[in-house]
Protein backbone atom coordinates (compact mmCIF):
# COMPACT_ATOMS: atom_id res chain seq x y z
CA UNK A 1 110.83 113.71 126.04
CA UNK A 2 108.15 115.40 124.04
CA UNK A 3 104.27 113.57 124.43
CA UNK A 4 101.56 114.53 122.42
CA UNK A 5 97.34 113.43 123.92
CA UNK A 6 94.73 111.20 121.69
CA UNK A 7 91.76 112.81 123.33
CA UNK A 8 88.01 111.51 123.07
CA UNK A 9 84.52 112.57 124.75
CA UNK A 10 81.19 110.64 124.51
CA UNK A 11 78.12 111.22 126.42
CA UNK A 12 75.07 109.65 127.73
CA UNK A 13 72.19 111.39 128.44
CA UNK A 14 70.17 110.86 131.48
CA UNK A 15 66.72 108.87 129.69
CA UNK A 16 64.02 111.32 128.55
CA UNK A 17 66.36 114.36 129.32
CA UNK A 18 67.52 116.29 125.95
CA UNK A 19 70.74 118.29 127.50
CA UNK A 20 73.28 116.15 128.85
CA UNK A 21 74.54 117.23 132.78
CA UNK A 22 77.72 117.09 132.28
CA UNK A 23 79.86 119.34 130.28
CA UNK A 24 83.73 118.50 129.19
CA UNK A 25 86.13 121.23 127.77
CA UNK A 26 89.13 120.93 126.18
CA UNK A 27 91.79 123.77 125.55
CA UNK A 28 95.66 124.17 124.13
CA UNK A 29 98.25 126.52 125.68
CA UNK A 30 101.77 126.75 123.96
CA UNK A 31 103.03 123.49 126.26
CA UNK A 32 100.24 121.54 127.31
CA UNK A 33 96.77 120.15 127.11
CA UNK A 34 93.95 120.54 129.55
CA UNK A 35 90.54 118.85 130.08
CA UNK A 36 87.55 119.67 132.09
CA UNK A 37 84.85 117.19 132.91
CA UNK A 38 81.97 119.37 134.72
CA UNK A 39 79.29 117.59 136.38
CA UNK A 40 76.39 119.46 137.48
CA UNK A 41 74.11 118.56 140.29
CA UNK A 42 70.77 116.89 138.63
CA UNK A 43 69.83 116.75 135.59
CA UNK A 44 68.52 118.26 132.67
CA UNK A 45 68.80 121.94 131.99
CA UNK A 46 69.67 122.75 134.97
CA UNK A 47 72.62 120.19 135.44
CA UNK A 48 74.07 121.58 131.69
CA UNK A 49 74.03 125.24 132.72
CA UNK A 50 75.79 124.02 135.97
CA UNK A 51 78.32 122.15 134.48
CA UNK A 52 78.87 124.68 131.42
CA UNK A 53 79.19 127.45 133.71
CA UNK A 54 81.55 125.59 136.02
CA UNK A 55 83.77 124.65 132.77
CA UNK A 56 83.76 127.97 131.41
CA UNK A 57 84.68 129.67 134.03
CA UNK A 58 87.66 127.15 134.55
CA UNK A 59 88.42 127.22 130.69
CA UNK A 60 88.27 131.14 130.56
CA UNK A 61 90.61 132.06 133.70
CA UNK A 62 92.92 129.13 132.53
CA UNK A 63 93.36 130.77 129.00
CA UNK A 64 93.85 134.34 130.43
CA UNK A 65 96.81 132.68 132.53
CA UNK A 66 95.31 132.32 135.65
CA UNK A 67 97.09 129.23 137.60
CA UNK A 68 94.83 126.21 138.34
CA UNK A 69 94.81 126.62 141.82
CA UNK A 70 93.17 130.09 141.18
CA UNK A 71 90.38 128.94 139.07
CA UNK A 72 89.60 126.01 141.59
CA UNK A 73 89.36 128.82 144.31
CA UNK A 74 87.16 131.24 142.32
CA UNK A 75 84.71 128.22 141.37
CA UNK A 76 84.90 127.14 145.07
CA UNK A 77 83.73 130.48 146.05
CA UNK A 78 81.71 131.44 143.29
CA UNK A 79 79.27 127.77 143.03
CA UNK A 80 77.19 127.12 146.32
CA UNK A 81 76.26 124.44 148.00
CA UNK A 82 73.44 122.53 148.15
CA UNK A 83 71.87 123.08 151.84
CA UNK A 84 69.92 120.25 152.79
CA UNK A 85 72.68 117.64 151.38
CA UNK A 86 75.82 119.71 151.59
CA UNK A 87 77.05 118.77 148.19
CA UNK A 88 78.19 120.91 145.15
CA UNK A 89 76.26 122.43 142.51
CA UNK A 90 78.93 121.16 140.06
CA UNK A 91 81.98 119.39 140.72
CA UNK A 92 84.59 118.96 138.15
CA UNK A 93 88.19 116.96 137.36
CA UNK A 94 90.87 118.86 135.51
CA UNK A 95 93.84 117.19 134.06
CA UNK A 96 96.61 119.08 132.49
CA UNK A 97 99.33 117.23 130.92
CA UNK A 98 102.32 119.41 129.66
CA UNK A 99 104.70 118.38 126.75
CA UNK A 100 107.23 117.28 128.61
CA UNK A 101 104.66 114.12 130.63
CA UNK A 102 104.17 116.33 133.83
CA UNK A 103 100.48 116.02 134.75
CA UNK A 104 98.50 118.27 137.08
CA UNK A 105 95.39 116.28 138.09
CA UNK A 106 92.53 118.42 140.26
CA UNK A 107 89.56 116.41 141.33
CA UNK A 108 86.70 118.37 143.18
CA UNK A 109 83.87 115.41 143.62
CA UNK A 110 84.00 113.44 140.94
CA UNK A 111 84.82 109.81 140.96
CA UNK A 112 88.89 109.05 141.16
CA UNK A 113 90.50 108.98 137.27
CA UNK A 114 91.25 106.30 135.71
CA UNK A 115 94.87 105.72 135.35
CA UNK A 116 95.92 102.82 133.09
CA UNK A 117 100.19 102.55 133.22
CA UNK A 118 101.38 100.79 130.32
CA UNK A 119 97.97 99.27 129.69
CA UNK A 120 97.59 98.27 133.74
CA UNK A 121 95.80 99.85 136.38
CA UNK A 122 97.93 102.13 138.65
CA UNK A 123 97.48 104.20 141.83
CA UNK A 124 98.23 108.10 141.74
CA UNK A 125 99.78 109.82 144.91
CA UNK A 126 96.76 111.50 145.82
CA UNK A 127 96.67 114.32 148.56
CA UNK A 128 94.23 116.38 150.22
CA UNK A 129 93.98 119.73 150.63
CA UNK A 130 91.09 122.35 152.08
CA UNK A 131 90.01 125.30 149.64
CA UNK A 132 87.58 128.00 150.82
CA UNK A 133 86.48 125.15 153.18
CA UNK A 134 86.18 121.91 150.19
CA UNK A 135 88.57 119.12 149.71
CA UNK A 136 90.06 119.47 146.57
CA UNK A 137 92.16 116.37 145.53
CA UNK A 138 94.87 116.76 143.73
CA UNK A 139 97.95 115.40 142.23
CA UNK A 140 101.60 115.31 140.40
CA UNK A 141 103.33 112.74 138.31
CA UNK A 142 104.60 112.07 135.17
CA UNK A 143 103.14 109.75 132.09
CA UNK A 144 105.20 108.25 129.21
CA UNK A 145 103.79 107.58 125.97
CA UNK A 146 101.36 103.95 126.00
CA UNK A 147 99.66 105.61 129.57
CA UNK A 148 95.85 106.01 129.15
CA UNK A 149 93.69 108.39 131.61
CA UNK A 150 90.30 108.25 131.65
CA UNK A 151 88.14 111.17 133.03
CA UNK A 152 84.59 109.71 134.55
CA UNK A 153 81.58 111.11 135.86
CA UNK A 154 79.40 109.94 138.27
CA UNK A 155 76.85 108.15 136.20
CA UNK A 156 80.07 105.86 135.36
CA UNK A 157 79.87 104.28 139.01
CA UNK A 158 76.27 104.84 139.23
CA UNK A 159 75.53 102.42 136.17
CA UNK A 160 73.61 99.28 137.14
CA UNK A 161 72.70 100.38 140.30
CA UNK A 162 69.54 98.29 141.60
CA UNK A 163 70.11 96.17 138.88
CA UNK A 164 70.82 92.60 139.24
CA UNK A 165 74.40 92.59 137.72
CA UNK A 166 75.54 95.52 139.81
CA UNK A 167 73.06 95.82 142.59
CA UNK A 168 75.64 98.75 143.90
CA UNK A 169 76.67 100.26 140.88
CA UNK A 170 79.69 99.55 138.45
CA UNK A 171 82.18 100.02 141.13
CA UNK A 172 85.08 102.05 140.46
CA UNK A 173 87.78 99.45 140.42
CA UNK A 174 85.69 97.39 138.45
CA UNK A 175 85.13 99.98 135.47
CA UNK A 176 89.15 100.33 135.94
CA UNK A 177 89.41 96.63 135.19
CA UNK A 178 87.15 96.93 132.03
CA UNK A 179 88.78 99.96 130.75
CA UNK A 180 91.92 98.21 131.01
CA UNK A 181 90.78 94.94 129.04
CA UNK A 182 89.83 97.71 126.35
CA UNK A 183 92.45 99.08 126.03
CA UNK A 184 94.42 96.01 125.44
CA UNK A 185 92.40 95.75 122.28
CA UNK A 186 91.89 99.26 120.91
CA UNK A 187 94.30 101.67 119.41
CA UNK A 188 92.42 104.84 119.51
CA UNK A 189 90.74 106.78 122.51
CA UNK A 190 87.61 107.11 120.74
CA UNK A 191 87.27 103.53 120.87
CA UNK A 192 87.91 102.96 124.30
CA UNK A 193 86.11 106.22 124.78
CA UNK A 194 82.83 104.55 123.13
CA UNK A 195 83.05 100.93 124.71
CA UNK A 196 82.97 102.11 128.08
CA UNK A 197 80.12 104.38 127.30
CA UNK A 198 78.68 102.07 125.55
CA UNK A 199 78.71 99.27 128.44
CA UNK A 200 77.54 101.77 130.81
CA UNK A 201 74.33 101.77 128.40
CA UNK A 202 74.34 98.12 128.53
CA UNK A 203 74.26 97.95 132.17
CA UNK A 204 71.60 100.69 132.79
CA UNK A 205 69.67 98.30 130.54
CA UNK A 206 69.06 101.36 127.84
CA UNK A 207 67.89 103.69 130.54
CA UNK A 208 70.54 105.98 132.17
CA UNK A 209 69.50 107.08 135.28
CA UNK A 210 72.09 109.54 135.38
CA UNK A 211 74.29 111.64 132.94
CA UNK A 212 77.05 109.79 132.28
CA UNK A 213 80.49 110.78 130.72
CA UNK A 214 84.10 109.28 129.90
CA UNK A 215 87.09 111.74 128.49
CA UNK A 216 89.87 109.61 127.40
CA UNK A 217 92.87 111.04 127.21
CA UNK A 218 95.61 108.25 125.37
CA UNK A 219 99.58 109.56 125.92
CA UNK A 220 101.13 108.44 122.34
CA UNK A 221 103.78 109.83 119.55
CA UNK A 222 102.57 112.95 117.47
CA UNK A 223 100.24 111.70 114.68
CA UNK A 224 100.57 114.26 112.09
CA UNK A 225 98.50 113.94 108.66
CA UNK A 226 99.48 116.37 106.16
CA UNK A 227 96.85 116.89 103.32
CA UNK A 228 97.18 119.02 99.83
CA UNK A 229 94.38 119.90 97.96
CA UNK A 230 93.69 122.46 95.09
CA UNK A 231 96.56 124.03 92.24
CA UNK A 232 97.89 127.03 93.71
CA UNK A 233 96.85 130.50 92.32
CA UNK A 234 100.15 131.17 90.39
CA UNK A 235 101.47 127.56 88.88
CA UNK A 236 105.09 128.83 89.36
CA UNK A 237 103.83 127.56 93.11
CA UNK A 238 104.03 124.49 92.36
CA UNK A 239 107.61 123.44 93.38
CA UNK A 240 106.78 125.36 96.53
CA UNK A 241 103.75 123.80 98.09
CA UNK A 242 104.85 120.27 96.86
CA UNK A 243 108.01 120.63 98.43
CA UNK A 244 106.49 121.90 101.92
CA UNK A 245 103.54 119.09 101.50
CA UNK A 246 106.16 116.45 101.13
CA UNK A 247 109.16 117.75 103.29
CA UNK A 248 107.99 116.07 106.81
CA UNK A 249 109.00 112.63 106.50
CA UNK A 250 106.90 111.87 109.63
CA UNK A 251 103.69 112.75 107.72
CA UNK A 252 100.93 110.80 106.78
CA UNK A 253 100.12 112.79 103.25
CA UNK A 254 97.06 112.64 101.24
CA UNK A 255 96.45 114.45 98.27
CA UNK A 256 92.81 115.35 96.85
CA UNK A 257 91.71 116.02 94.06
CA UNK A 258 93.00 114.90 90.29
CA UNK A 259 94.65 118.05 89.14
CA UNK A 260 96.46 118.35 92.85
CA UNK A 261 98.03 114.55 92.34
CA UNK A 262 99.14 115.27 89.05
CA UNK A 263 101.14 118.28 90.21
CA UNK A 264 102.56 116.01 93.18
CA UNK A 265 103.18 113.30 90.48
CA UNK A 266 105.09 115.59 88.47
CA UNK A 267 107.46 117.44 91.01
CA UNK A 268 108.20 114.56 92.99
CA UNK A 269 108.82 112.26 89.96
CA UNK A 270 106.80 109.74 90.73
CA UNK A 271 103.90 107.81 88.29
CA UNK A 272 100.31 108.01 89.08
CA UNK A 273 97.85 104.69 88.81
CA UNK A 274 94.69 103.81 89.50
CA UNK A 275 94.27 102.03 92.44
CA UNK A 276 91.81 98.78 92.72
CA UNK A 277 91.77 98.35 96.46
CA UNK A 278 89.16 100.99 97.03
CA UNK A 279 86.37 99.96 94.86
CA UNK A 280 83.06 101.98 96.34
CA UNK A 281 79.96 102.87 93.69
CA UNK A 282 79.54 105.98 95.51
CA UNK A 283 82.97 107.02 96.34
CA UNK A 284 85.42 107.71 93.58
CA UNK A 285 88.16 105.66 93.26
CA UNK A 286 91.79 106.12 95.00
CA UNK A 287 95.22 106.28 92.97
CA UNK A 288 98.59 105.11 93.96
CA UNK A 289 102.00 106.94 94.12
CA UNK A 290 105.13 106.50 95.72
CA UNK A 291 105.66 108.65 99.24
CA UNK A 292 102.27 109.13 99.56
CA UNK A 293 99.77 107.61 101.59
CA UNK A 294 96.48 108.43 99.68
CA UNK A 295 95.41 109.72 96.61
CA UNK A 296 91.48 110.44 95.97
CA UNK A 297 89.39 112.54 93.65
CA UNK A 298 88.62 115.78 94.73
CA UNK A 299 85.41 117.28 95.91
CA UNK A 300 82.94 114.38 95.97
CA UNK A 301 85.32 112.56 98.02
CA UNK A 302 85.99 115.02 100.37
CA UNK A 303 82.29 116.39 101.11
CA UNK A 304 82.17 113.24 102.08
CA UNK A 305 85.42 113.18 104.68
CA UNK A 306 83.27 116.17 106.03
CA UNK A 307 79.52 114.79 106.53
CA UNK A 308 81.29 112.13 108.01
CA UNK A 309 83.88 114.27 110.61
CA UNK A 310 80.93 116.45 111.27
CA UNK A 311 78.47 113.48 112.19
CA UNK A 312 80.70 112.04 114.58
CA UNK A 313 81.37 115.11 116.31
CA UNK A 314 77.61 115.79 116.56
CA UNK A 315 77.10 112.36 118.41
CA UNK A 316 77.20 111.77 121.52
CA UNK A 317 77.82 107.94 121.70
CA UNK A 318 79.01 106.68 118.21
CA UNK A 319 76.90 103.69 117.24
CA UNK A 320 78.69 100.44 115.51
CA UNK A 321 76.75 101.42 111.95
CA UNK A 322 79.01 104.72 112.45
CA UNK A 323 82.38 102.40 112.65
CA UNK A 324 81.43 100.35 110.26
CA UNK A 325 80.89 103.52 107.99
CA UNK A 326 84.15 104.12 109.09
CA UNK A 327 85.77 101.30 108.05
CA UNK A 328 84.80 100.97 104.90
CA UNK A 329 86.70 100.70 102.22
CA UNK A 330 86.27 103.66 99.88
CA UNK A 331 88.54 106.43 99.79
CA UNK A 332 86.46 108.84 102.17
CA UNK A 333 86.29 106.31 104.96
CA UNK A 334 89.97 105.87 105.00
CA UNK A 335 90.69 109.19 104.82
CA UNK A 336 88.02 110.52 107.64
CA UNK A 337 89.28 107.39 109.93
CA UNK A 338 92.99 108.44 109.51
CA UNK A 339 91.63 112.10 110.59
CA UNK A 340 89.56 110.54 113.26
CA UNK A 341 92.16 107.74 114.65
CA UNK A 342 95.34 108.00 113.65
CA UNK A 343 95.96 112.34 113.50
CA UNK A 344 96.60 114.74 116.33
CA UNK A 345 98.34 116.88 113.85
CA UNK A 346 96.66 118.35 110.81
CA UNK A 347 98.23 120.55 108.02
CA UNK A 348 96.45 121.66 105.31
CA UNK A 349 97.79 122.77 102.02
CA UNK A 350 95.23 124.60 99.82
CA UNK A 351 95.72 126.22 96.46
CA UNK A 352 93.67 128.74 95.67
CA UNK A 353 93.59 128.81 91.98
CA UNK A 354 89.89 128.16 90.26
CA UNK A 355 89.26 124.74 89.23
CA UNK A 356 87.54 125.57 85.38
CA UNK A 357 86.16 122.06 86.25
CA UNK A 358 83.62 123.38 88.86
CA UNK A 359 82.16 125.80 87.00
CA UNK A 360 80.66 122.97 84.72
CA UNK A 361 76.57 124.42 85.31
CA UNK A 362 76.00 120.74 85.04
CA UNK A 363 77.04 119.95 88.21
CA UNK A 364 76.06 120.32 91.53
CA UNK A 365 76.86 123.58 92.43
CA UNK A 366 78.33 122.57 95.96
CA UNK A 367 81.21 121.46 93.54
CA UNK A 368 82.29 125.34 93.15
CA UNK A 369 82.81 125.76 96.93
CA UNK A 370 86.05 123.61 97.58
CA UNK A 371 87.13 126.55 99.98
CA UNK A 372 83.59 125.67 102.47
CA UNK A 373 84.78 122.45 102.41
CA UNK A 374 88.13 122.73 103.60
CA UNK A 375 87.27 125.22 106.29
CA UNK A 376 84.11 122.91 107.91
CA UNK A 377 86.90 120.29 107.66
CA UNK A 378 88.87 122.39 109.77
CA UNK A 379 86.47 123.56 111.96
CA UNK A 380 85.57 120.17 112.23
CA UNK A 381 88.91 118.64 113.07
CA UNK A 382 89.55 121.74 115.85
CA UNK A 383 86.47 120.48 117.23
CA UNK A 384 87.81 117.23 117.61
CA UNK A 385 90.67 118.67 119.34
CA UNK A 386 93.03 118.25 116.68
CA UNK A 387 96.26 120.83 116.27
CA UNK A 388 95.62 122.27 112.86
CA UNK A 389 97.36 124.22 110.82
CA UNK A 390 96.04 125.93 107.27
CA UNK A 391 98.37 127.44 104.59
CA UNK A 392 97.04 128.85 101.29
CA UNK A 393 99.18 129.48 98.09
C-alpha cells in the first residue's frame, strides 16, 4: 500500500505579539513525509527564535540522514532548561509517516496528537523513554488512507482558560471530539486545519493568550493535477508535450492559455467551446473539451491563481472572505482551489516559445513575463508542501 499526506498549518498569534512562538517545518525524503511543530517557551521574539532554532536543527540533521532518535538527543542536549520551573526552552512533536503507512511519532512536551481513525478518535501505544535525562514520548503504528493526525500546541489546550465556557482550558479530549465532528464535514486539511484554529480564536474571545498552532496532516490517495501552459519553442513539440500532459489518466489536467488549448484541441482530437458556467467580469471565461478538466485564458487568469496561492500561504489563519474567494466561480478560483484542496501532486508543462501576443506595448507589461508566473506558482505550491515537478519544451 502506497499513502500519500494532505498537510495544512495555521497559526495564531499570541494578542499584541507580531512573531508567532511556535514554528512548524515540513520536509520530503525519497519515502516519507515529516513534520515539526516547535513550541518555544514564551512568547514573542524570543519564543520564534526558540522554536525556529529547535525546528531547524531537527529539519537540518534529518535531511543530512541523521536518524530521529539522533536529532531528539542533540536538541535534548543542545536546548536548556528553564531553572526556576524545570521546563524546556522549546519542546517539539515530530511525525514521520513513510509511504508505505508506518508512522514514527516523537513528542517532547507538547500536548498528545490528535489521532482521528477512520474519522473517530483513537488511542496510540504510547511509551516512555529517558533521553539525556527528558521523557521523550514516542510511538509506532501504521495509518491507512481516511486517518487524520493533527499536530497541536499548547495554546490549543490552553484556549478558554479562565473563561466561562472552559474555565480550565479546551481540554484535550474535548478538542479531539471537535476535530473529529470536523472532520466528518470537511474534505481538505486546510479546512479542518482553519476551524479548529479558528474556534480556538472563538474561545479566547479574540485574544490569544498564548501562541497557538494546529498541523493537520490528512492520510488520502495521491491527488495529482497536471497543468500545460505556453506553445513549446519548436512546434514539431507539439505531439510531445500533449502526449506527456495527457498520458496520466489519474490526472486532474488544466490547460492555460488560448494558443496552449488549441494545440491540446488539435492533437487529442477533441473540439473546443466556450464554456458558460464560469461567468466572472474580471476573470476570463473557461472553455470546455473532452479529457480535460479545465480550460482558461492564459495570463490574466493565472496571475490571478498566483495572488491568490501566494495570499493564502502568507496567512496565518485564512478568514471566510478568503474561502469564499475561493469558491467562486470564475476560472482562477477553481483552478487555485483544485491547487489548494484537491493536489498533492503538481506537474507543470511549460512551453517556452514567445507568445507575439505579449509583446502588444498596449498591454500591461506583466503580460510578457508568463515564465515569473509559473515559477512564483511553483514556489508557491512547494511552499504549500506540494510535490512538484516542472518540465520545459
Amino acid at each position: 500500500m502506497s499513502i500519500t499526506v494532505d498537510v495544512s498549518k495555521h497559526s495564531l498569534n499570541k494578542h499584541s505579539e507580531y512573531l508567532c512562538g511556535d514554528t512548524v517545518e515540513m520536509l520530503k525524503t525519497e519515502n516519507s513525509d515529516v513534520m515539526i511543530l516547535a513550541d518555544g517557551m514564551g512568547s514573542g521574539v524570543q519564543a520564534s527564535i526558540l522554536s525556529t532554532l529547535t525546528a531547524k536543527i531537527l529539519g537540518s540533521m534529518f535531511a543530512q540522514g541523521a536518524k530521529l532518535e539522533e536529532c531528539v538527543e542533540t536538541v535534548v542536549n543542545t536546548l536548556p532548561v528553564e531553572k526556576v520551573r524545570q521546563v524546556a526552552y522549546s519542546t517539539f512533536t515530530i511525525l514521520q509517516i513513510f509511504n508505505n503507512g508506518e508512522v514514527y511519532l516523537v513528542n517532547y512536551d507538547n500536548p498528545p496528537v490528535i489521532y482521528l481513525k477512520s474519522g473517530v478518535p483513537a488511542d496510540l501505544p504510547v511509551t516512555t523513554r529517558v533521553i539525556s535525562g527528558q521523557k521523550i514520548r514516542e510511538c509506532r503504528f501504521m495509518v491507512k488512507k481516511g486517518d487524520t493526525l493533527i499536530l497541536v500546541s499548547d495554546g490549543v489546550t490552553h484556549a478558554g482558560t479562565g473563561r466561562s465556557a472552559y474555565p480550565f482550558g479546551w481540554q484535550w479530549r474535548q478538542a479531539a471530539a471537535y476535530a473529529a465532528e470536523v472532520c466528518g464535514h470537511s474534505a481538505s486539511a486546510v479546512r479542518i486545519a482553519v476551524s479548529l484554529t479558528d474556534r480556538c480564536r472563538e474561545l479566547y474571545e479574540g485574544n490569544p493568550d498564548d501562541d497557538t498552532t494546529v498541523v493537520c496532516v490528512r492520510i488520502i490517495e495521491a491527488q495529482k493535477v497536471h497543468i500545460m501552459t505556453g506553445p513549446p519553442r519548436d512546434a514539431d513539440m507539439d505531439p510531445v508535450i500533449t502526449r506527456e500532459f495527457m498520458e496520466d489518466p489519474d490526472a486532474k489536467k488544466i490547460v492555460s492559455g488560448g494558443t496552449t488549448a488549441t494545440i491540446v484541441s488539435r492533437e487529442i482530437g477533441k473540439p473546443l467551446t466556450i464554456s458558460l458556467d464560469y461567468m466572472d467580469p474580471d476573470i476570463p471565461p473557461t472553455a470546455n473539451m473532452e479529457g480535460v478538466d479545465l480550460v482558461t485564458e492564459g495570463i490574466l487568469t493565472l496571475r490571478r491563481v498566483v495572488e491568490l496561492l501566494e495570499k493564502y500561504r502568507k496567512l496565518a489563519l485564512p478568514s471566510a472572505a478568503f474561502f469564499r474567494e475561493l469558491d467562486r466561480k470564475n476560472a482562477a478560483s477553481v483552478m487555485a482551489k483544485m491547487l489548494i484542496e484537491e493536489c498533492t501532486d503538481l506537474t507543470m508543462f511549460i512551453g517556452t516559445a514567445v507568445n507575439s501576443a505579449y509583446q502588444n506595448p498596449d498591454l500591461p507589461i506583466d503580460l510578457g513575463i508568463r515564465q515569473a508566473l509559473t515559477k512564483r506558482l511553483v514556489n508557491a505550491m512547494r511552499g504549500l508542501g506540494k510535490r512538484v515537478t516542472v518540465k520545459y519544451y
